[in-house]
N, C-alpha and C. Protein backbone atom coordinates (compact mmCIF):
# COMPACT_ATOMS: atom_id res chain seq x y z
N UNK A 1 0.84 -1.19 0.00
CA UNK A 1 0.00 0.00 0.00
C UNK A 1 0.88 1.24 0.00
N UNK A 2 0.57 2.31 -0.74
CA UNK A 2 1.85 3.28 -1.01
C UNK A 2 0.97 4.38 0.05
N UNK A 3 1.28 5.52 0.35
CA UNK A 3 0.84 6.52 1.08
C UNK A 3 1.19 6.97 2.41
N UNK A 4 2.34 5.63 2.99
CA UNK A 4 2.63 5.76 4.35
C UNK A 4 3.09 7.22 4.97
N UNK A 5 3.48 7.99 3.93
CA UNK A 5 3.47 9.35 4.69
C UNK A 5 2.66 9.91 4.95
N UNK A 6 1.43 9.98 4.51
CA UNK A 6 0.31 10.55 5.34
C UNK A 6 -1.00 10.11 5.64
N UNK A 7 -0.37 8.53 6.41
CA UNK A 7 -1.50 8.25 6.90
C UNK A 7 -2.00 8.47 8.30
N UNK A 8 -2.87 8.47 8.91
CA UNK A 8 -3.53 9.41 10.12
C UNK A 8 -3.94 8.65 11.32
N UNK A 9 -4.31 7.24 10.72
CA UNK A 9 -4.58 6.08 11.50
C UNK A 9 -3.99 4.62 11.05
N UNK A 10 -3.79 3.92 12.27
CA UNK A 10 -3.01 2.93 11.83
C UNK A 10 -2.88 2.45 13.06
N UNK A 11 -2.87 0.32 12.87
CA UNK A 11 -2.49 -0.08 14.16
C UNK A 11 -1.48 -1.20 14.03
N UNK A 12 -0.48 -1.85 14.84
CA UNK A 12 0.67 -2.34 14.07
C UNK A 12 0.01 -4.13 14.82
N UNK A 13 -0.05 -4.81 13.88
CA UNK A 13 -0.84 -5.84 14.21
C UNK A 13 -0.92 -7.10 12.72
N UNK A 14 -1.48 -8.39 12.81
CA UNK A 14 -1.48 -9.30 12.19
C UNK A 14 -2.37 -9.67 11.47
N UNK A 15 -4.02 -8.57 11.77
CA UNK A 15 -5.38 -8.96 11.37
C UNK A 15 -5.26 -8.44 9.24
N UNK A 16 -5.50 -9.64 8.66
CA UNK A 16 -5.23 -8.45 6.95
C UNK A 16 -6.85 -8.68 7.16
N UNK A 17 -7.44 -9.30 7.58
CA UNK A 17 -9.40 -8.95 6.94
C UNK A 17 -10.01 -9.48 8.48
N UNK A 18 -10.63 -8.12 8.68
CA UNK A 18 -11.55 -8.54 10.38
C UNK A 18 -12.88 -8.90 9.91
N UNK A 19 -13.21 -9.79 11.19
CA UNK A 19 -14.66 -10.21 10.83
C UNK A 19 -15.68 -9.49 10.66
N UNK A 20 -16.65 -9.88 9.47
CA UNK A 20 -17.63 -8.51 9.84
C UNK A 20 -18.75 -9.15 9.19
N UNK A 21 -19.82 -8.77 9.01
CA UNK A 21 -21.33 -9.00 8.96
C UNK A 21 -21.56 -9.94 7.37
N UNK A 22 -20.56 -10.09 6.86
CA UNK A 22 -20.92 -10.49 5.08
C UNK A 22 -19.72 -11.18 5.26
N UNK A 23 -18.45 -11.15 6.19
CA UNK A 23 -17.26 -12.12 6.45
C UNK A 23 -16.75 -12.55 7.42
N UNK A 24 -17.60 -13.56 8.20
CA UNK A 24 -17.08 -13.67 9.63
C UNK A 24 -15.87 -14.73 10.12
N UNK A 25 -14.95 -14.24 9.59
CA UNK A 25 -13.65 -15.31 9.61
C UNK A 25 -12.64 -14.20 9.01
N UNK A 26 -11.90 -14.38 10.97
CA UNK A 26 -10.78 -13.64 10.52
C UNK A 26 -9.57 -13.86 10.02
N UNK A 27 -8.88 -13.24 8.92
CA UNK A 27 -7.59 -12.94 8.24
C UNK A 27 -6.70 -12.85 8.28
N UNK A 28 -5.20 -13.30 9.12
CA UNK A 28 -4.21 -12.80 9.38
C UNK A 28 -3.19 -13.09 8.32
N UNK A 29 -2.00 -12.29 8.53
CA UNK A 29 -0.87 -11.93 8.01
C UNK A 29 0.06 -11.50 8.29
N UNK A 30 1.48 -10.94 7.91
CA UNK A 30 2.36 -10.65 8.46
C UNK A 30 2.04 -9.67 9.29
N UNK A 31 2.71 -9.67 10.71
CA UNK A 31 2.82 -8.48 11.28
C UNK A 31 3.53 -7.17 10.96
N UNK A 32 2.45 -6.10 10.77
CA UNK A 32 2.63 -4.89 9.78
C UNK A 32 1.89 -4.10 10.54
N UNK A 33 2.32 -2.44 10.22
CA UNK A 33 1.16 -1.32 10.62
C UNK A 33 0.50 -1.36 9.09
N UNK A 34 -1.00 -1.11 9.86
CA UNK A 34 -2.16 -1.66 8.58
C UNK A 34 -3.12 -0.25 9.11
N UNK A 35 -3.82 0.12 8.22
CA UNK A 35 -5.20 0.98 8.71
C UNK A 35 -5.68 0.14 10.27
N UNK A 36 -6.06 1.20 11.09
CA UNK A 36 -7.05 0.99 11.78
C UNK A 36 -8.30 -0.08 11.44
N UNK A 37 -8.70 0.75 10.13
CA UNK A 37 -10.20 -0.09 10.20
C UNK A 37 -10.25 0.19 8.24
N UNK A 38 -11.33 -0.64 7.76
CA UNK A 38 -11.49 -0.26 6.30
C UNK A 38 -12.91 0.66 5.64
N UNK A 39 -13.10 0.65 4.66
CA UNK A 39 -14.06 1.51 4.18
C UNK A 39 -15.62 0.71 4.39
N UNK A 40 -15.23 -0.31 4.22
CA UNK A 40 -16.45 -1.47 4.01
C UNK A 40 -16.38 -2.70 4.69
N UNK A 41 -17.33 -3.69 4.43
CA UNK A 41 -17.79 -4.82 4.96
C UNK A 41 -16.56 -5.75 4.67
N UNK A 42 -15.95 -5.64 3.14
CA UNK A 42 -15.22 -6.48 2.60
C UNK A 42 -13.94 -5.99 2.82
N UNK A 43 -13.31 -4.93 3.81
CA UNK A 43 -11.85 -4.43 3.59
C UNK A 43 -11.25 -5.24 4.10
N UNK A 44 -9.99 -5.18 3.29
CA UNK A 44 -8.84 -5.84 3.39
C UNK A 44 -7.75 -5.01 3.90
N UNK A 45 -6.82 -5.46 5.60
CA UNK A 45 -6.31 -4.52 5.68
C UNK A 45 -4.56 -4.06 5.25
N UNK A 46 -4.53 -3.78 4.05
CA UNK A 46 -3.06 -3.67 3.76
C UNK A 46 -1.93 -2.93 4.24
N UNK A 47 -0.67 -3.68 4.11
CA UNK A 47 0.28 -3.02 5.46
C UNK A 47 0.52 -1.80 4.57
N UNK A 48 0.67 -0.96 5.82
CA UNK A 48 1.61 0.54 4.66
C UNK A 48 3.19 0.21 4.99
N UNK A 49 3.54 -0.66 6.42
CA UNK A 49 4.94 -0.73 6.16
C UNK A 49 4.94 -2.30 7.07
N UNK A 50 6.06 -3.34 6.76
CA UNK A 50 6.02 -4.55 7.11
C UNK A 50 7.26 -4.90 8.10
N UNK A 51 6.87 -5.93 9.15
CA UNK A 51 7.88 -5.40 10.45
C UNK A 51 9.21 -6.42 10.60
N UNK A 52 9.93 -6.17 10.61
CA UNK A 52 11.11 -7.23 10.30
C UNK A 52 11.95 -7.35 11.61
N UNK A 53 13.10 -7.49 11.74
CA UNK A 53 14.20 -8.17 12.85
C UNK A 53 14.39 -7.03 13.41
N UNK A 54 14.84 -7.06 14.69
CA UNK A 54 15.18 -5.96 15.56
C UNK A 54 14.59 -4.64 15.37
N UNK A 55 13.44 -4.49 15.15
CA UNK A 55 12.71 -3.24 14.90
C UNK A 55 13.35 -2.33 13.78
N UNK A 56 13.00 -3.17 13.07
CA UNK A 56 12.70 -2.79 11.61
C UNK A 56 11.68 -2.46 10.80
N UNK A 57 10.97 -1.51 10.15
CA UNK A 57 10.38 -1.65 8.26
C UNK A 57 10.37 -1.58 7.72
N UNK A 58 10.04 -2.00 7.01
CA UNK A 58 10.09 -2.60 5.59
C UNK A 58 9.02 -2.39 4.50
N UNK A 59 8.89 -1.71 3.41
CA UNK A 59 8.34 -1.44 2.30
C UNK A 59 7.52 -2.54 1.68
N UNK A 60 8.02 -3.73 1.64
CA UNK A 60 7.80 -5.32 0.88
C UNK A 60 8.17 -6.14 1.79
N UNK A 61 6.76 -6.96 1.51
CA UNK A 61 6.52 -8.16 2.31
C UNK A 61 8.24 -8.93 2.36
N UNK A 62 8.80 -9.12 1.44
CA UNK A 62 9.74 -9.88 1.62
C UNK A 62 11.03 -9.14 1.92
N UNK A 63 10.93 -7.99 2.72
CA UNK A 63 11.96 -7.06 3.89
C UNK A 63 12.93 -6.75 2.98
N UNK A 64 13.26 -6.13 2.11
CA UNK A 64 14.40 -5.93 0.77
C UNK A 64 14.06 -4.62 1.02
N UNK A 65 12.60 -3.59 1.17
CA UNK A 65 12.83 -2.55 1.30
C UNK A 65 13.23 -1.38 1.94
N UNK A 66 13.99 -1.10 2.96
CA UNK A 66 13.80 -0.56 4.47
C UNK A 66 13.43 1.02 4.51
N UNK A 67 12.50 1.10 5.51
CA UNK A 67 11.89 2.25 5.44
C UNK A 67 12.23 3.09 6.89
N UNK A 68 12.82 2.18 7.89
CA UNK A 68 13.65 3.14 8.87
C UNK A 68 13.67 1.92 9.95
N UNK A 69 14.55 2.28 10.60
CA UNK A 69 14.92 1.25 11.65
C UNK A 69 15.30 1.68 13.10
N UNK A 70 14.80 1.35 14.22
CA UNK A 70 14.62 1.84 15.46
C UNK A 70 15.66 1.39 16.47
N UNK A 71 16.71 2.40 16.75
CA UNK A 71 18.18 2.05 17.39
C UNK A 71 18.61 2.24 18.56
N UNK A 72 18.52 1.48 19.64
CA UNK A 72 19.07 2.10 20.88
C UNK A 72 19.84 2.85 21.03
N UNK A 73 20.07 3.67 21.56
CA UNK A 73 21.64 4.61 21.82
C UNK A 73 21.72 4.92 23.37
N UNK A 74 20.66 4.21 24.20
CA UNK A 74 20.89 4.84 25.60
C UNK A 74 19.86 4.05 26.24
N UNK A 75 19.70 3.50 27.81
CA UNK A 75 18.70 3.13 28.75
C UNK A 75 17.47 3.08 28.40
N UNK A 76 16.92 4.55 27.89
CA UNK A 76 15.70 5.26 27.49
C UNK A 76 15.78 5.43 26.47
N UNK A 77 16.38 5.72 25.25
CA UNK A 77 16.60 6.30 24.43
C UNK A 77 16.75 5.39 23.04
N UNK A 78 16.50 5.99 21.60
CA UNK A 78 16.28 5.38 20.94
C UNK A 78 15.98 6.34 19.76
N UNK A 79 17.20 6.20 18.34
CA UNK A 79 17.21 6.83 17.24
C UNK A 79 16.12 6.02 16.31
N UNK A 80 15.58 6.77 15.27
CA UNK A 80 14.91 6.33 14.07
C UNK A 80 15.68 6.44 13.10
N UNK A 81 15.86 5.52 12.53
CA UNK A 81 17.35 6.30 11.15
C UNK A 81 16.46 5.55 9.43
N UNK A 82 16.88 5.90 8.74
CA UNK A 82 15.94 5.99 7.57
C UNK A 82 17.06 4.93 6.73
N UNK A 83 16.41 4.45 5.87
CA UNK A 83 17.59 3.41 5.21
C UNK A 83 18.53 4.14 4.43
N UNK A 84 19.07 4.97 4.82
CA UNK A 84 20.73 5.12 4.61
C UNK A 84 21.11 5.27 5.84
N UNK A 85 20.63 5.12 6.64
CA UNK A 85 21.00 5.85 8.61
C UNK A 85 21.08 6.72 9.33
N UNK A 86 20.63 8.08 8.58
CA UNK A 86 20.45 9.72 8.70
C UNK A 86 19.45 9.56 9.62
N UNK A 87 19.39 10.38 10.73
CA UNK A 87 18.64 10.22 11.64
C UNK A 87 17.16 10.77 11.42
N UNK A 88 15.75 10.40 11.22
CA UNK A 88 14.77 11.24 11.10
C UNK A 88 14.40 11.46 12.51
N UNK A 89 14.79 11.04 13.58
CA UNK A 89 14.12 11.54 15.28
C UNK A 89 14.71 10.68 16.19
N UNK A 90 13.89 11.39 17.32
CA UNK A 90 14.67 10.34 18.43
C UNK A 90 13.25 9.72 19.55
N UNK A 91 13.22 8.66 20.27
CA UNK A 91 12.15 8.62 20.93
C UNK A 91 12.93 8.54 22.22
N UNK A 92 12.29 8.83 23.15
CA UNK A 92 12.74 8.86 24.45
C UNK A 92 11.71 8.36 25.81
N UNK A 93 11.91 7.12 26.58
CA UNK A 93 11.08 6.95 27.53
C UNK A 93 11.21 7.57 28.99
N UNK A 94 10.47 8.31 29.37
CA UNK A 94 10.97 9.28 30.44
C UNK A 94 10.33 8.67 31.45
N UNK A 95 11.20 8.41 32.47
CA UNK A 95 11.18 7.60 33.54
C UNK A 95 10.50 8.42 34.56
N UNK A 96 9.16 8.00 34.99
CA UNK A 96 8.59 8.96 36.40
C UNK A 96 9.95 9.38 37.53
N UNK A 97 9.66 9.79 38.44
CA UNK A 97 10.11 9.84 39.85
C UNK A 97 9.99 9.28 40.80
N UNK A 98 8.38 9.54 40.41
CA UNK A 98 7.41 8.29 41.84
C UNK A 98 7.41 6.78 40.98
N UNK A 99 7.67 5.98 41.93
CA UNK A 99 7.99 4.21 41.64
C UNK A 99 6.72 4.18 40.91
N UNK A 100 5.55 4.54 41.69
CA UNK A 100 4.08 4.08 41.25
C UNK A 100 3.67 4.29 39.75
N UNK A 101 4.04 5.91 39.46
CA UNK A 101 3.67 5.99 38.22
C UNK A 101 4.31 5.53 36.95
N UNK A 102 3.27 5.28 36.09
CA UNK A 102 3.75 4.92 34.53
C UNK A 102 5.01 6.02 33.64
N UNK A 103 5.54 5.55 33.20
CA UNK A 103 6.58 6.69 32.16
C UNK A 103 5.63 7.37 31.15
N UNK A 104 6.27 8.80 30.63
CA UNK A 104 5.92 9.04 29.69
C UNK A 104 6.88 9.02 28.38
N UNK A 105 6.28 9.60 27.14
CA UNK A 105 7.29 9.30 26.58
C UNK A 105 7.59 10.63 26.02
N UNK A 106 8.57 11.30 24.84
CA UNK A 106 8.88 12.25 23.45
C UNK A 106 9.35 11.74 23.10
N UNK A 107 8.95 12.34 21.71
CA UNK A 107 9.35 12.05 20.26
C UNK A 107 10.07 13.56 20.08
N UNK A 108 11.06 13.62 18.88
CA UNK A 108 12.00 14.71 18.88
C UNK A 108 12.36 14.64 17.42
N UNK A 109 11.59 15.71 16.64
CA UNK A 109 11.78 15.62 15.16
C UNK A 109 12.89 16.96 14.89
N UNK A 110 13.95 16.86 14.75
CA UNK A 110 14.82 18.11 14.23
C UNK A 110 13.85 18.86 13.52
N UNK A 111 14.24 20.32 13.83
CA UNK A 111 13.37 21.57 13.45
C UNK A 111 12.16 21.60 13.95
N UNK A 112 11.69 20.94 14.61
CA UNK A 112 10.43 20.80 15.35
C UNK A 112 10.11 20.53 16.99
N UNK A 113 9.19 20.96 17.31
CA UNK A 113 9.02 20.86 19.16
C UNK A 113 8.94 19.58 19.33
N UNK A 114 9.28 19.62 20.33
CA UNK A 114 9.16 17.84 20.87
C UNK A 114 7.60 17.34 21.65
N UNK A 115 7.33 16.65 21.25
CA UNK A 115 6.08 15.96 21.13
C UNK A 115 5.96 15.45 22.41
N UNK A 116 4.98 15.21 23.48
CA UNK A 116 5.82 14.70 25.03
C UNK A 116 4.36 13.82 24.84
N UNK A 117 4.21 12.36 25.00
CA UNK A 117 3.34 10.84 25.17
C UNK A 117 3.15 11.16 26.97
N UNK A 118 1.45 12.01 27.51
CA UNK A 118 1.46 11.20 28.54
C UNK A 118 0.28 11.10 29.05
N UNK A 119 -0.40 10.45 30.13
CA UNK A 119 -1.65 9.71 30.09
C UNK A 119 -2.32 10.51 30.35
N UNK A 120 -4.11 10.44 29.53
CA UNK A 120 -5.13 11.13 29.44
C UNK A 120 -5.53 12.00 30.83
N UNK A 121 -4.90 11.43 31.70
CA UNK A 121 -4.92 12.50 32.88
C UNK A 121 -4.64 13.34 33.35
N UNK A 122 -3.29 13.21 32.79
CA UNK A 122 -2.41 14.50 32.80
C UNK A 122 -2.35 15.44 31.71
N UNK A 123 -3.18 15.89 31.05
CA UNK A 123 -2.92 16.48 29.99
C UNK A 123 -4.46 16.88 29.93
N UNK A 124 -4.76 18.57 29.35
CA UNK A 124 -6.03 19.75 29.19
C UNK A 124 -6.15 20.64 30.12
N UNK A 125 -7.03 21.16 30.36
CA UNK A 125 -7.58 22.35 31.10
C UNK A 125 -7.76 21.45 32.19
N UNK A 126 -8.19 22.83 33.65
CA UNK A 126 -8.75 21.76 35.44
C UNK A 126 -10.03 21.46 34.75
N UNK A 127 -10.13 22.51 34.10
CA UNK A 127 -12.37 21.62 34.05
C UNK A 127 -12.07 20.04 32.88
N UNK A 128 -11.35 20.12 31.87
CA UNK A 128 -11.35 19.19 31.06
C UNK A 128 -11.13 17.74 32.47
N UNK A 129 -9.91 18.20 32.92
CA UNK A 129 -9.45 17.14 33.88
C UNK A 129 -10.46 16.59 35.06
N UNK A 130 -10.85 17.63 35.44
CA UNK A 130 -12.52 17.41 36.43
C UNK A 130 -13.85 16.70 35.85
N UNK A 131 -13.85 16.95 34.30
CA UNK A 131 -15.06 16.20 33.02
C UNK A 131 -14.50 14.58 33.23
N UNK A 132 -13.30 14.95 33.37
CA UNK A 132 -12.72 13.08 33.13
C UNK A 132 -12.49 12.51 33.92
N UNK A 133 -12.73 13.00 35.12
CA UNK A 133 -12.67 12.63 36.72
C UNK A 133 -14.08 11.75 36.97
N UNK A 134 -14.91 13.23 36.58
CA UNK A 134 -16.10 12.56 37.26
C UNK A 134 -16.31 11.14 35.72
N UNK A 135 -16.53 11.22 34.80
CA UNK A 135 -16.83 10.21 33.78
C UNK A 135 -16.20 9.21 34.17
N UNK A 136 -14.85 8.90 34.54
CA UNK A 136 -14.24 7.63 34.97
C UNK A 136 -15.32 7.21 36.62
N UNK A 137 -15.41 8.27 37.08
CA UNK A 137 -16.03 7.71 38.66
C UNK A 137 -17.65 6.83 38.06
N UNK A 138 -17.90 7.71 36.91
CA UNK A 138 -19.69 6.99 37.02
C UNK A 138 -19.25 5.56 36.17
N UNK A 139 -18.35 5.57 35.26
CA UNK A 139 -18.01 3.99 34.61
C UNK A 139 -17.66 3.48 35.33
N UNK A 140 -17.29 3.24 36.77
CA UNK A 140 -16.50 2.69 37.70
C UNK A 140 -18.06 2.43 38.50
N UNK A 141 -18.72 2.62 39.06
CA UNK A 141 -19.96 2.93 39.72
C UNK A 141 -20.42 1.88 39.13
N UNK A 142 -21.30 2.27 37.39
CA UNK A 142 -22.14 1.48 36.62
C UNK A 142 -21.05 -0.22 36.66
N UNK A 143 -19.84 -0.02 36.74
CA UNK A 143 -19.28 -1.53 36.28
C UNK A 143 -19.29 -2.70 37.91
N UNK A 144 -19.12 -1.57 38.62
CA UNK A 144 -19.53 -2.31 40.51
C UNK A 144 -20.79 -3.13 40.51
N UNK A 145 -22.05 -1.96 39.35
CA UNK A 145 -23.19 -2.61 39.92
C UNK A 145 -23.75 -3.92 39.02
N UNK A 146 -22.72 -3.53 38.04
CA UNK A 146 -23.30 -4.43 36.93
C UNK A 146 -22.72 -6.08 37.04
N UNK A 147 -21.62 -5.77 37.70
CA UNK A 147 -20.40 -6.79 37.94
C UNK A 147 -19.77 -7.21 36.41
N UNK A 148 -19.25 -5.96 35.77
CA UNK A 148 -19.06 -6.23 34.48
C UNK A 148 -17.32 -6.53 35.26
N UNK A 149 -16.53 -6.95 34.60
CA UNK A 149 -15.01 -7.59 35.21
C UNK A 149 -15.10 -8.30 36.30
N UNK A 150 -16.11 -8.31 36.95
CA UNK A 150 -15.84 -9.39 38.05
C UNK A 150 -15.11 -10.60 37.72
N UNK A 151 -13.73 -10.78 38.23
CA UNK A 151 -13.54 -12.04 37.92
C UNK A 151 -12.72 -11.91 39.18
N UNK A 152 -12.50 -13.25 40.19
CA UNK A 152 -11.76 -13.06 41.47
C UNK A 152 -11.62 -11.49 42.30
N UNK A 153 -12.61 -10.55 41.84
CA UNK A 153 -12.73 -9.57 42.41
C UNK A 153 -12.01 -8.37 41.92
N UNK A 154 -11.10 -8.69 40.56
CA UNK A 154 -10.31 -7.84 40.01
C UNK A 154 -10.69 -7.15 38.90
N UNK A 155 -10.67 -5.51 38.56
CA UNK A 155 -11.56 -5.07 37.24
C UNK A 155 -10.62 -5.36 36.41
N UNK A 156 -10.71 -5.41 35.28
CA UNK A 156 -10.35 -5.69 33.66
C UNK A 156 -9.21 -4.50 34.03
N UNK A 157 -7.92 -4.80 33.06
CA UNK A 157 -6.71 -3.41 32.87
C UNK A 157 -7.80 -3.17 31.74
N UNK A 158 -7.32 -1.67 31.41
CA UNK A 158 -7.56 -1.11 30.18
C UNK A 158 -5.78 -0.60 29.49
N UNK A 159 -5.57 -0.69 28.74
CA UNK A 159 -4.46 -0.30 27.71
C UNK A 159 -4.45 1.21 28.05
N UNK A 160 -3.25 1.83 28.24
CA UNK A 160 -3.25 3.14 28.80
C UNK A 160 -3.43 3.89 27.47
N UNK A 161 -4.07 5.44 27.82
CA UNK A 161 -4.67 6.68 26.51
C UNK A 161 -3.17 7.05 26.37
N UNK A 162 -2.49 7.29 25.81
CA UNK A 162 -1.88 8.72 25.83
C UNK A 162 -2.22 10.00 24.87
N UNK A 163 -1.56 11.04 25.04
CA UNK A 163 -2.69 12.06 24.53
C UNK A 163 -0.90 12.78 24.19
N UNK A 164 -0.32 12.90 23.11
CA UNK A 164 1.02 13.27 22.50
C UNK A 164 0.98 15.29 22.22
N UNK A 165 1.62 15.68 22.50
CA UNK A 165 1.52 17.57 22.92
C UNK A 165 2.64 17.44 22.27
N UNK A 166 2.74 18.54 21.74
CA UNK A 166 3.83 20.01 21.82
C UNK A 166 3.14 20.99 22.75
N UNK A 167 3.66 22.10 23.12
CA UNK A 167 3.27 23.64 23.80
C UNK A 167 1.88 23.80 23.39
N UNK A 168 1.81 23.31 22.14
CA UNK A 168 0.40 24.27 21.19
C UNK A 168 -0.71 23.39 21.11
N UNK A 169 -0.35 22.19 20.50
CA UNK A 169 -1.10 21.50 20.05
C UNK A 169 -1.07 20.08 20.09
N UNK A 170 -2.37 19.11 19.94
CA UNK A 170 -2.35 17.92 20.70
C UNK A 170 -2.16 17.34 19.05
N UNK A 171 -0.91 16.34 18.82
CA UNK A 171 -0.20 15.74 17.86
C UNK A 171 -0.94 14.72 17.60
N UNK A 172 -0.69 13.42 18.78
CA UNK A 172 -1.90 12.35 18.16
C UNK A 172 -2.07 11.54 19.51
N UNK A 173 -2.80 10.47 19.58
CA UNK A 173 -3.29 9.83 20.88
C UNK A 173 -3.32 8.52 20.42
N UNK A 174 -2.43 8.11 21.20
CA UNK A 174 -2.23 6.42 20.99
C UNK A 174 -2.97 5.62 22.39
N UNK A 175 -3.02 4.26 21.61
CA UNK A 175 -3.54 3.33 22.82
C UNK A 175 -2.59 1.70 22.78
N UNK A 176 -2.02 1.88 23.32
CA UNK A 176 -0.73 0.48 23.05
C UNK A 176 -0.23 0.59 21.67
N UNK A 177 -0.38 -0.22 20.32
CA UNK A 177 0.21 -0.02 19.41
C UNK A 177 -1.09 0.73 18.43
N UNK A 178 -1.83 1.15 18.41
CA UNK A 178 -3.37 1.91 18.31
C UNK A 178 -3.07 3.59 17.92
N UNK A 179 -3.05 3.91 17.19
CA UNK A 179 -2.34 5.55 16.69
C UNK A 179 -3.41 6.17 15.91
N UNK A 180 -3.85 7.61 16.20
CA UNK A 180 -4.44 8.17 15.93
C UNK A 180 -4.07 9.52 15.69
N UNK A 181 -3.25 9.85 14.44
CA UNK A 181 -2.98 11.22 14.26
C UNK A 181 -3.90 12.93 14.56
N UNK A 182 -3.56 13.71 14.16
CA UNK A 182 -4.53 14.95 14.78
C UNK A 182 -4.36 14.88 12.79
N UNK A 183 -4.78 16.99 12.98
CA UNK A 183 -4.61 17.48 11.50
C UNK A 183 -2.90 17.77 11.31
N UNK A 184 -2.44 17.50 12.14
CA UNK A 184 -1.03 17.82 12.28
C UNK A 184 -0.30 16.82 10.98
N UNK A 185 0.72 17.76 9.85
CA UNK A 185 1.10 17.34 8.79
C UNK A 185 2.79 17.14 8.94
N UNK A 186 3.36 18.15 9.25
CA UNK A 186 4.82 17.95 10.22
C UNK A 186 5.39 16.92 10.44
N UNK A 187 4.62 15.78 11.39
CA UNK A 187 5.12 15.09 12.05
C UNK A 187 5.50 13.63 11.19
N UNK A 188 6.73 13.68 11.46
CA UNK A 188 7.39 12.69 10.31
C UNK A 188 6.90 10.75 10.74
N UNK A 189 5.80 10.42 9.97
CA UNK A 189 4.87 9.22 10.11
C UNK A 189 6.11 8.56 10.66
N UNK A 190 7.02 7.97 10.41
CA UNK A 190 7.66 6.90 10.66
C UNK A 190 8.78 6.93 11.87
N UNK A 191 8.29 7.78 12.80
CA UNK A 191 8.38 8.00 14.19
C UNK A 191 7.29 7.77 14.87
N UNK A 192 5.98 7.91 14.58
CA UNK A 192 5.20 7.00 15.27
C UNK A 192 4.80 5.87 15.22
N UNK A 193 5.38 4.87 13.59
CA UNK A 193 5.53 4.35 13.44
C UNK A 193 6.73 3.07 14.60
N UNK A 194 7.45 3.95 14.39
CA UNK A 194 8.73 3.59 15.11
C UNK A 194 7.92 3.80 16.75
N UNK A 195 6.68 4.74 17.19
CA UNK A 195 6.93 4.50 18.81
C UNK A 195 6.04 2.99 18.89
N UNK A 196 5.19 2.65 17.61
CA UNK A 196 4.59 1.45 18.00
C UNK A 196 5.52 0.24 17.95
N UNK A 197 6.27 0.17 17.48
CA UNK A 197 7.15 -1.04 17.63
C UNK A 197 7.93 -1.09 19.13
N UNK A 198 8.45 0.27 19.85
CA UNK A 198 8.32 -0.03 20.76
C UNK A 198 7.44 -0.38 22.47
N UNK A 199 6.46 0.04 21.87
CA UNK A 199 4.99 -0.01 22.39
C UNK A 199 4.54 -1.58 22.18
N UNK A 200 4.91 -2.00 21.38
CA UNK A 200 4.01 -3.83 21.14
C UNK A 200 4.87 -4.43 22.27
């Protein structure tokens, strides 16, 4: 599938055709970032890039093409380099303070602000943050009474939001390997590409 530079949604996964109302038998295939979802009943989901050895992708199914490759250089840290090895960014996992909490992450595109990955809680206005306070308390309420997760008394994890910033503007919002771009055109695809491979 050609277009990988500006695609907006995308999840990095094995499904090529999900079940659906006219095809209920699911499809797999190489593990690739593929669309999110398709136009129709009958979509097929084709990779825009295909995932190879040590966090790699690849252009063609049979890995001959490389489209950037994801490089440690530090604890946290981690170059994107493009197949000649010129760096297009850097990702970085930023280690809390407090033991308890989760890391966040940035992304760091030369000539551009750095993008900072961190959970739907921490990130909007007090009233936005107070809207999402109380909404989590009444889904928490309705799931007590319903005994929806009951299982040995433990609720279901959910896959953490993150909600990706610069200063200005909210970039894109991922959910494990699950990516959802903004209108934002800048941001060089195959760095978020690159944060889902380390995200799976």
């Amino acid at each position: 599938m050609a277009g990988w530079e500006d695609v907006d949604e995308f999840i990095l996964g094995n499904v090529a055709r999900p079940a659906t109302r006219t095809h209920n038998q699911l499809e797999f295939g190489p593990n690739a970032i593929r669309p999110r979802q398709g136009l129709n009943d009958d979509r097929v989901l084709e990779p825009y890039a295909y995932v190879g050895p040590e966090r790699t992708l690849y252009l063609d199914a049979e890995l001959t093409q490389l489209l950037c490759a994801v490089v440690q250089t530090a604890e946290h840290g981690w170059e994107v380099q493009d197949a000649g090895g010129a760096v297009i960014g850097t990702i970085t996992r930023i280690v809390p303070r407090r033991a308890l909490l989760r890391p966040n992450w940035q992304i760091e595109q030369p000539g551009h602000p750095p993008v900072v990955g961190r959970t739907e809680w921490l990130t909007g206005s007090p009233g936005r943050l107070a809207a999402k306070a109380a909404s989590r308390l009444i889904v928490g309420m309705l799931d007590g009474m319903t005994g929806i997760g009951d299982e040995g008394g433990d609720q279901p994890t959910k896959s953490r939001t993150l909600e990706w910033r610069t200063h200005e503007e909210l970039v894109m919002v991922s959910e494990a390997t699950s990516i959802h771009l903004t209108t934002t055109t800048w941001l060089d695809r195959r760095l978020p590409f690159a944060y889902a491979l380390l995200a799976e």
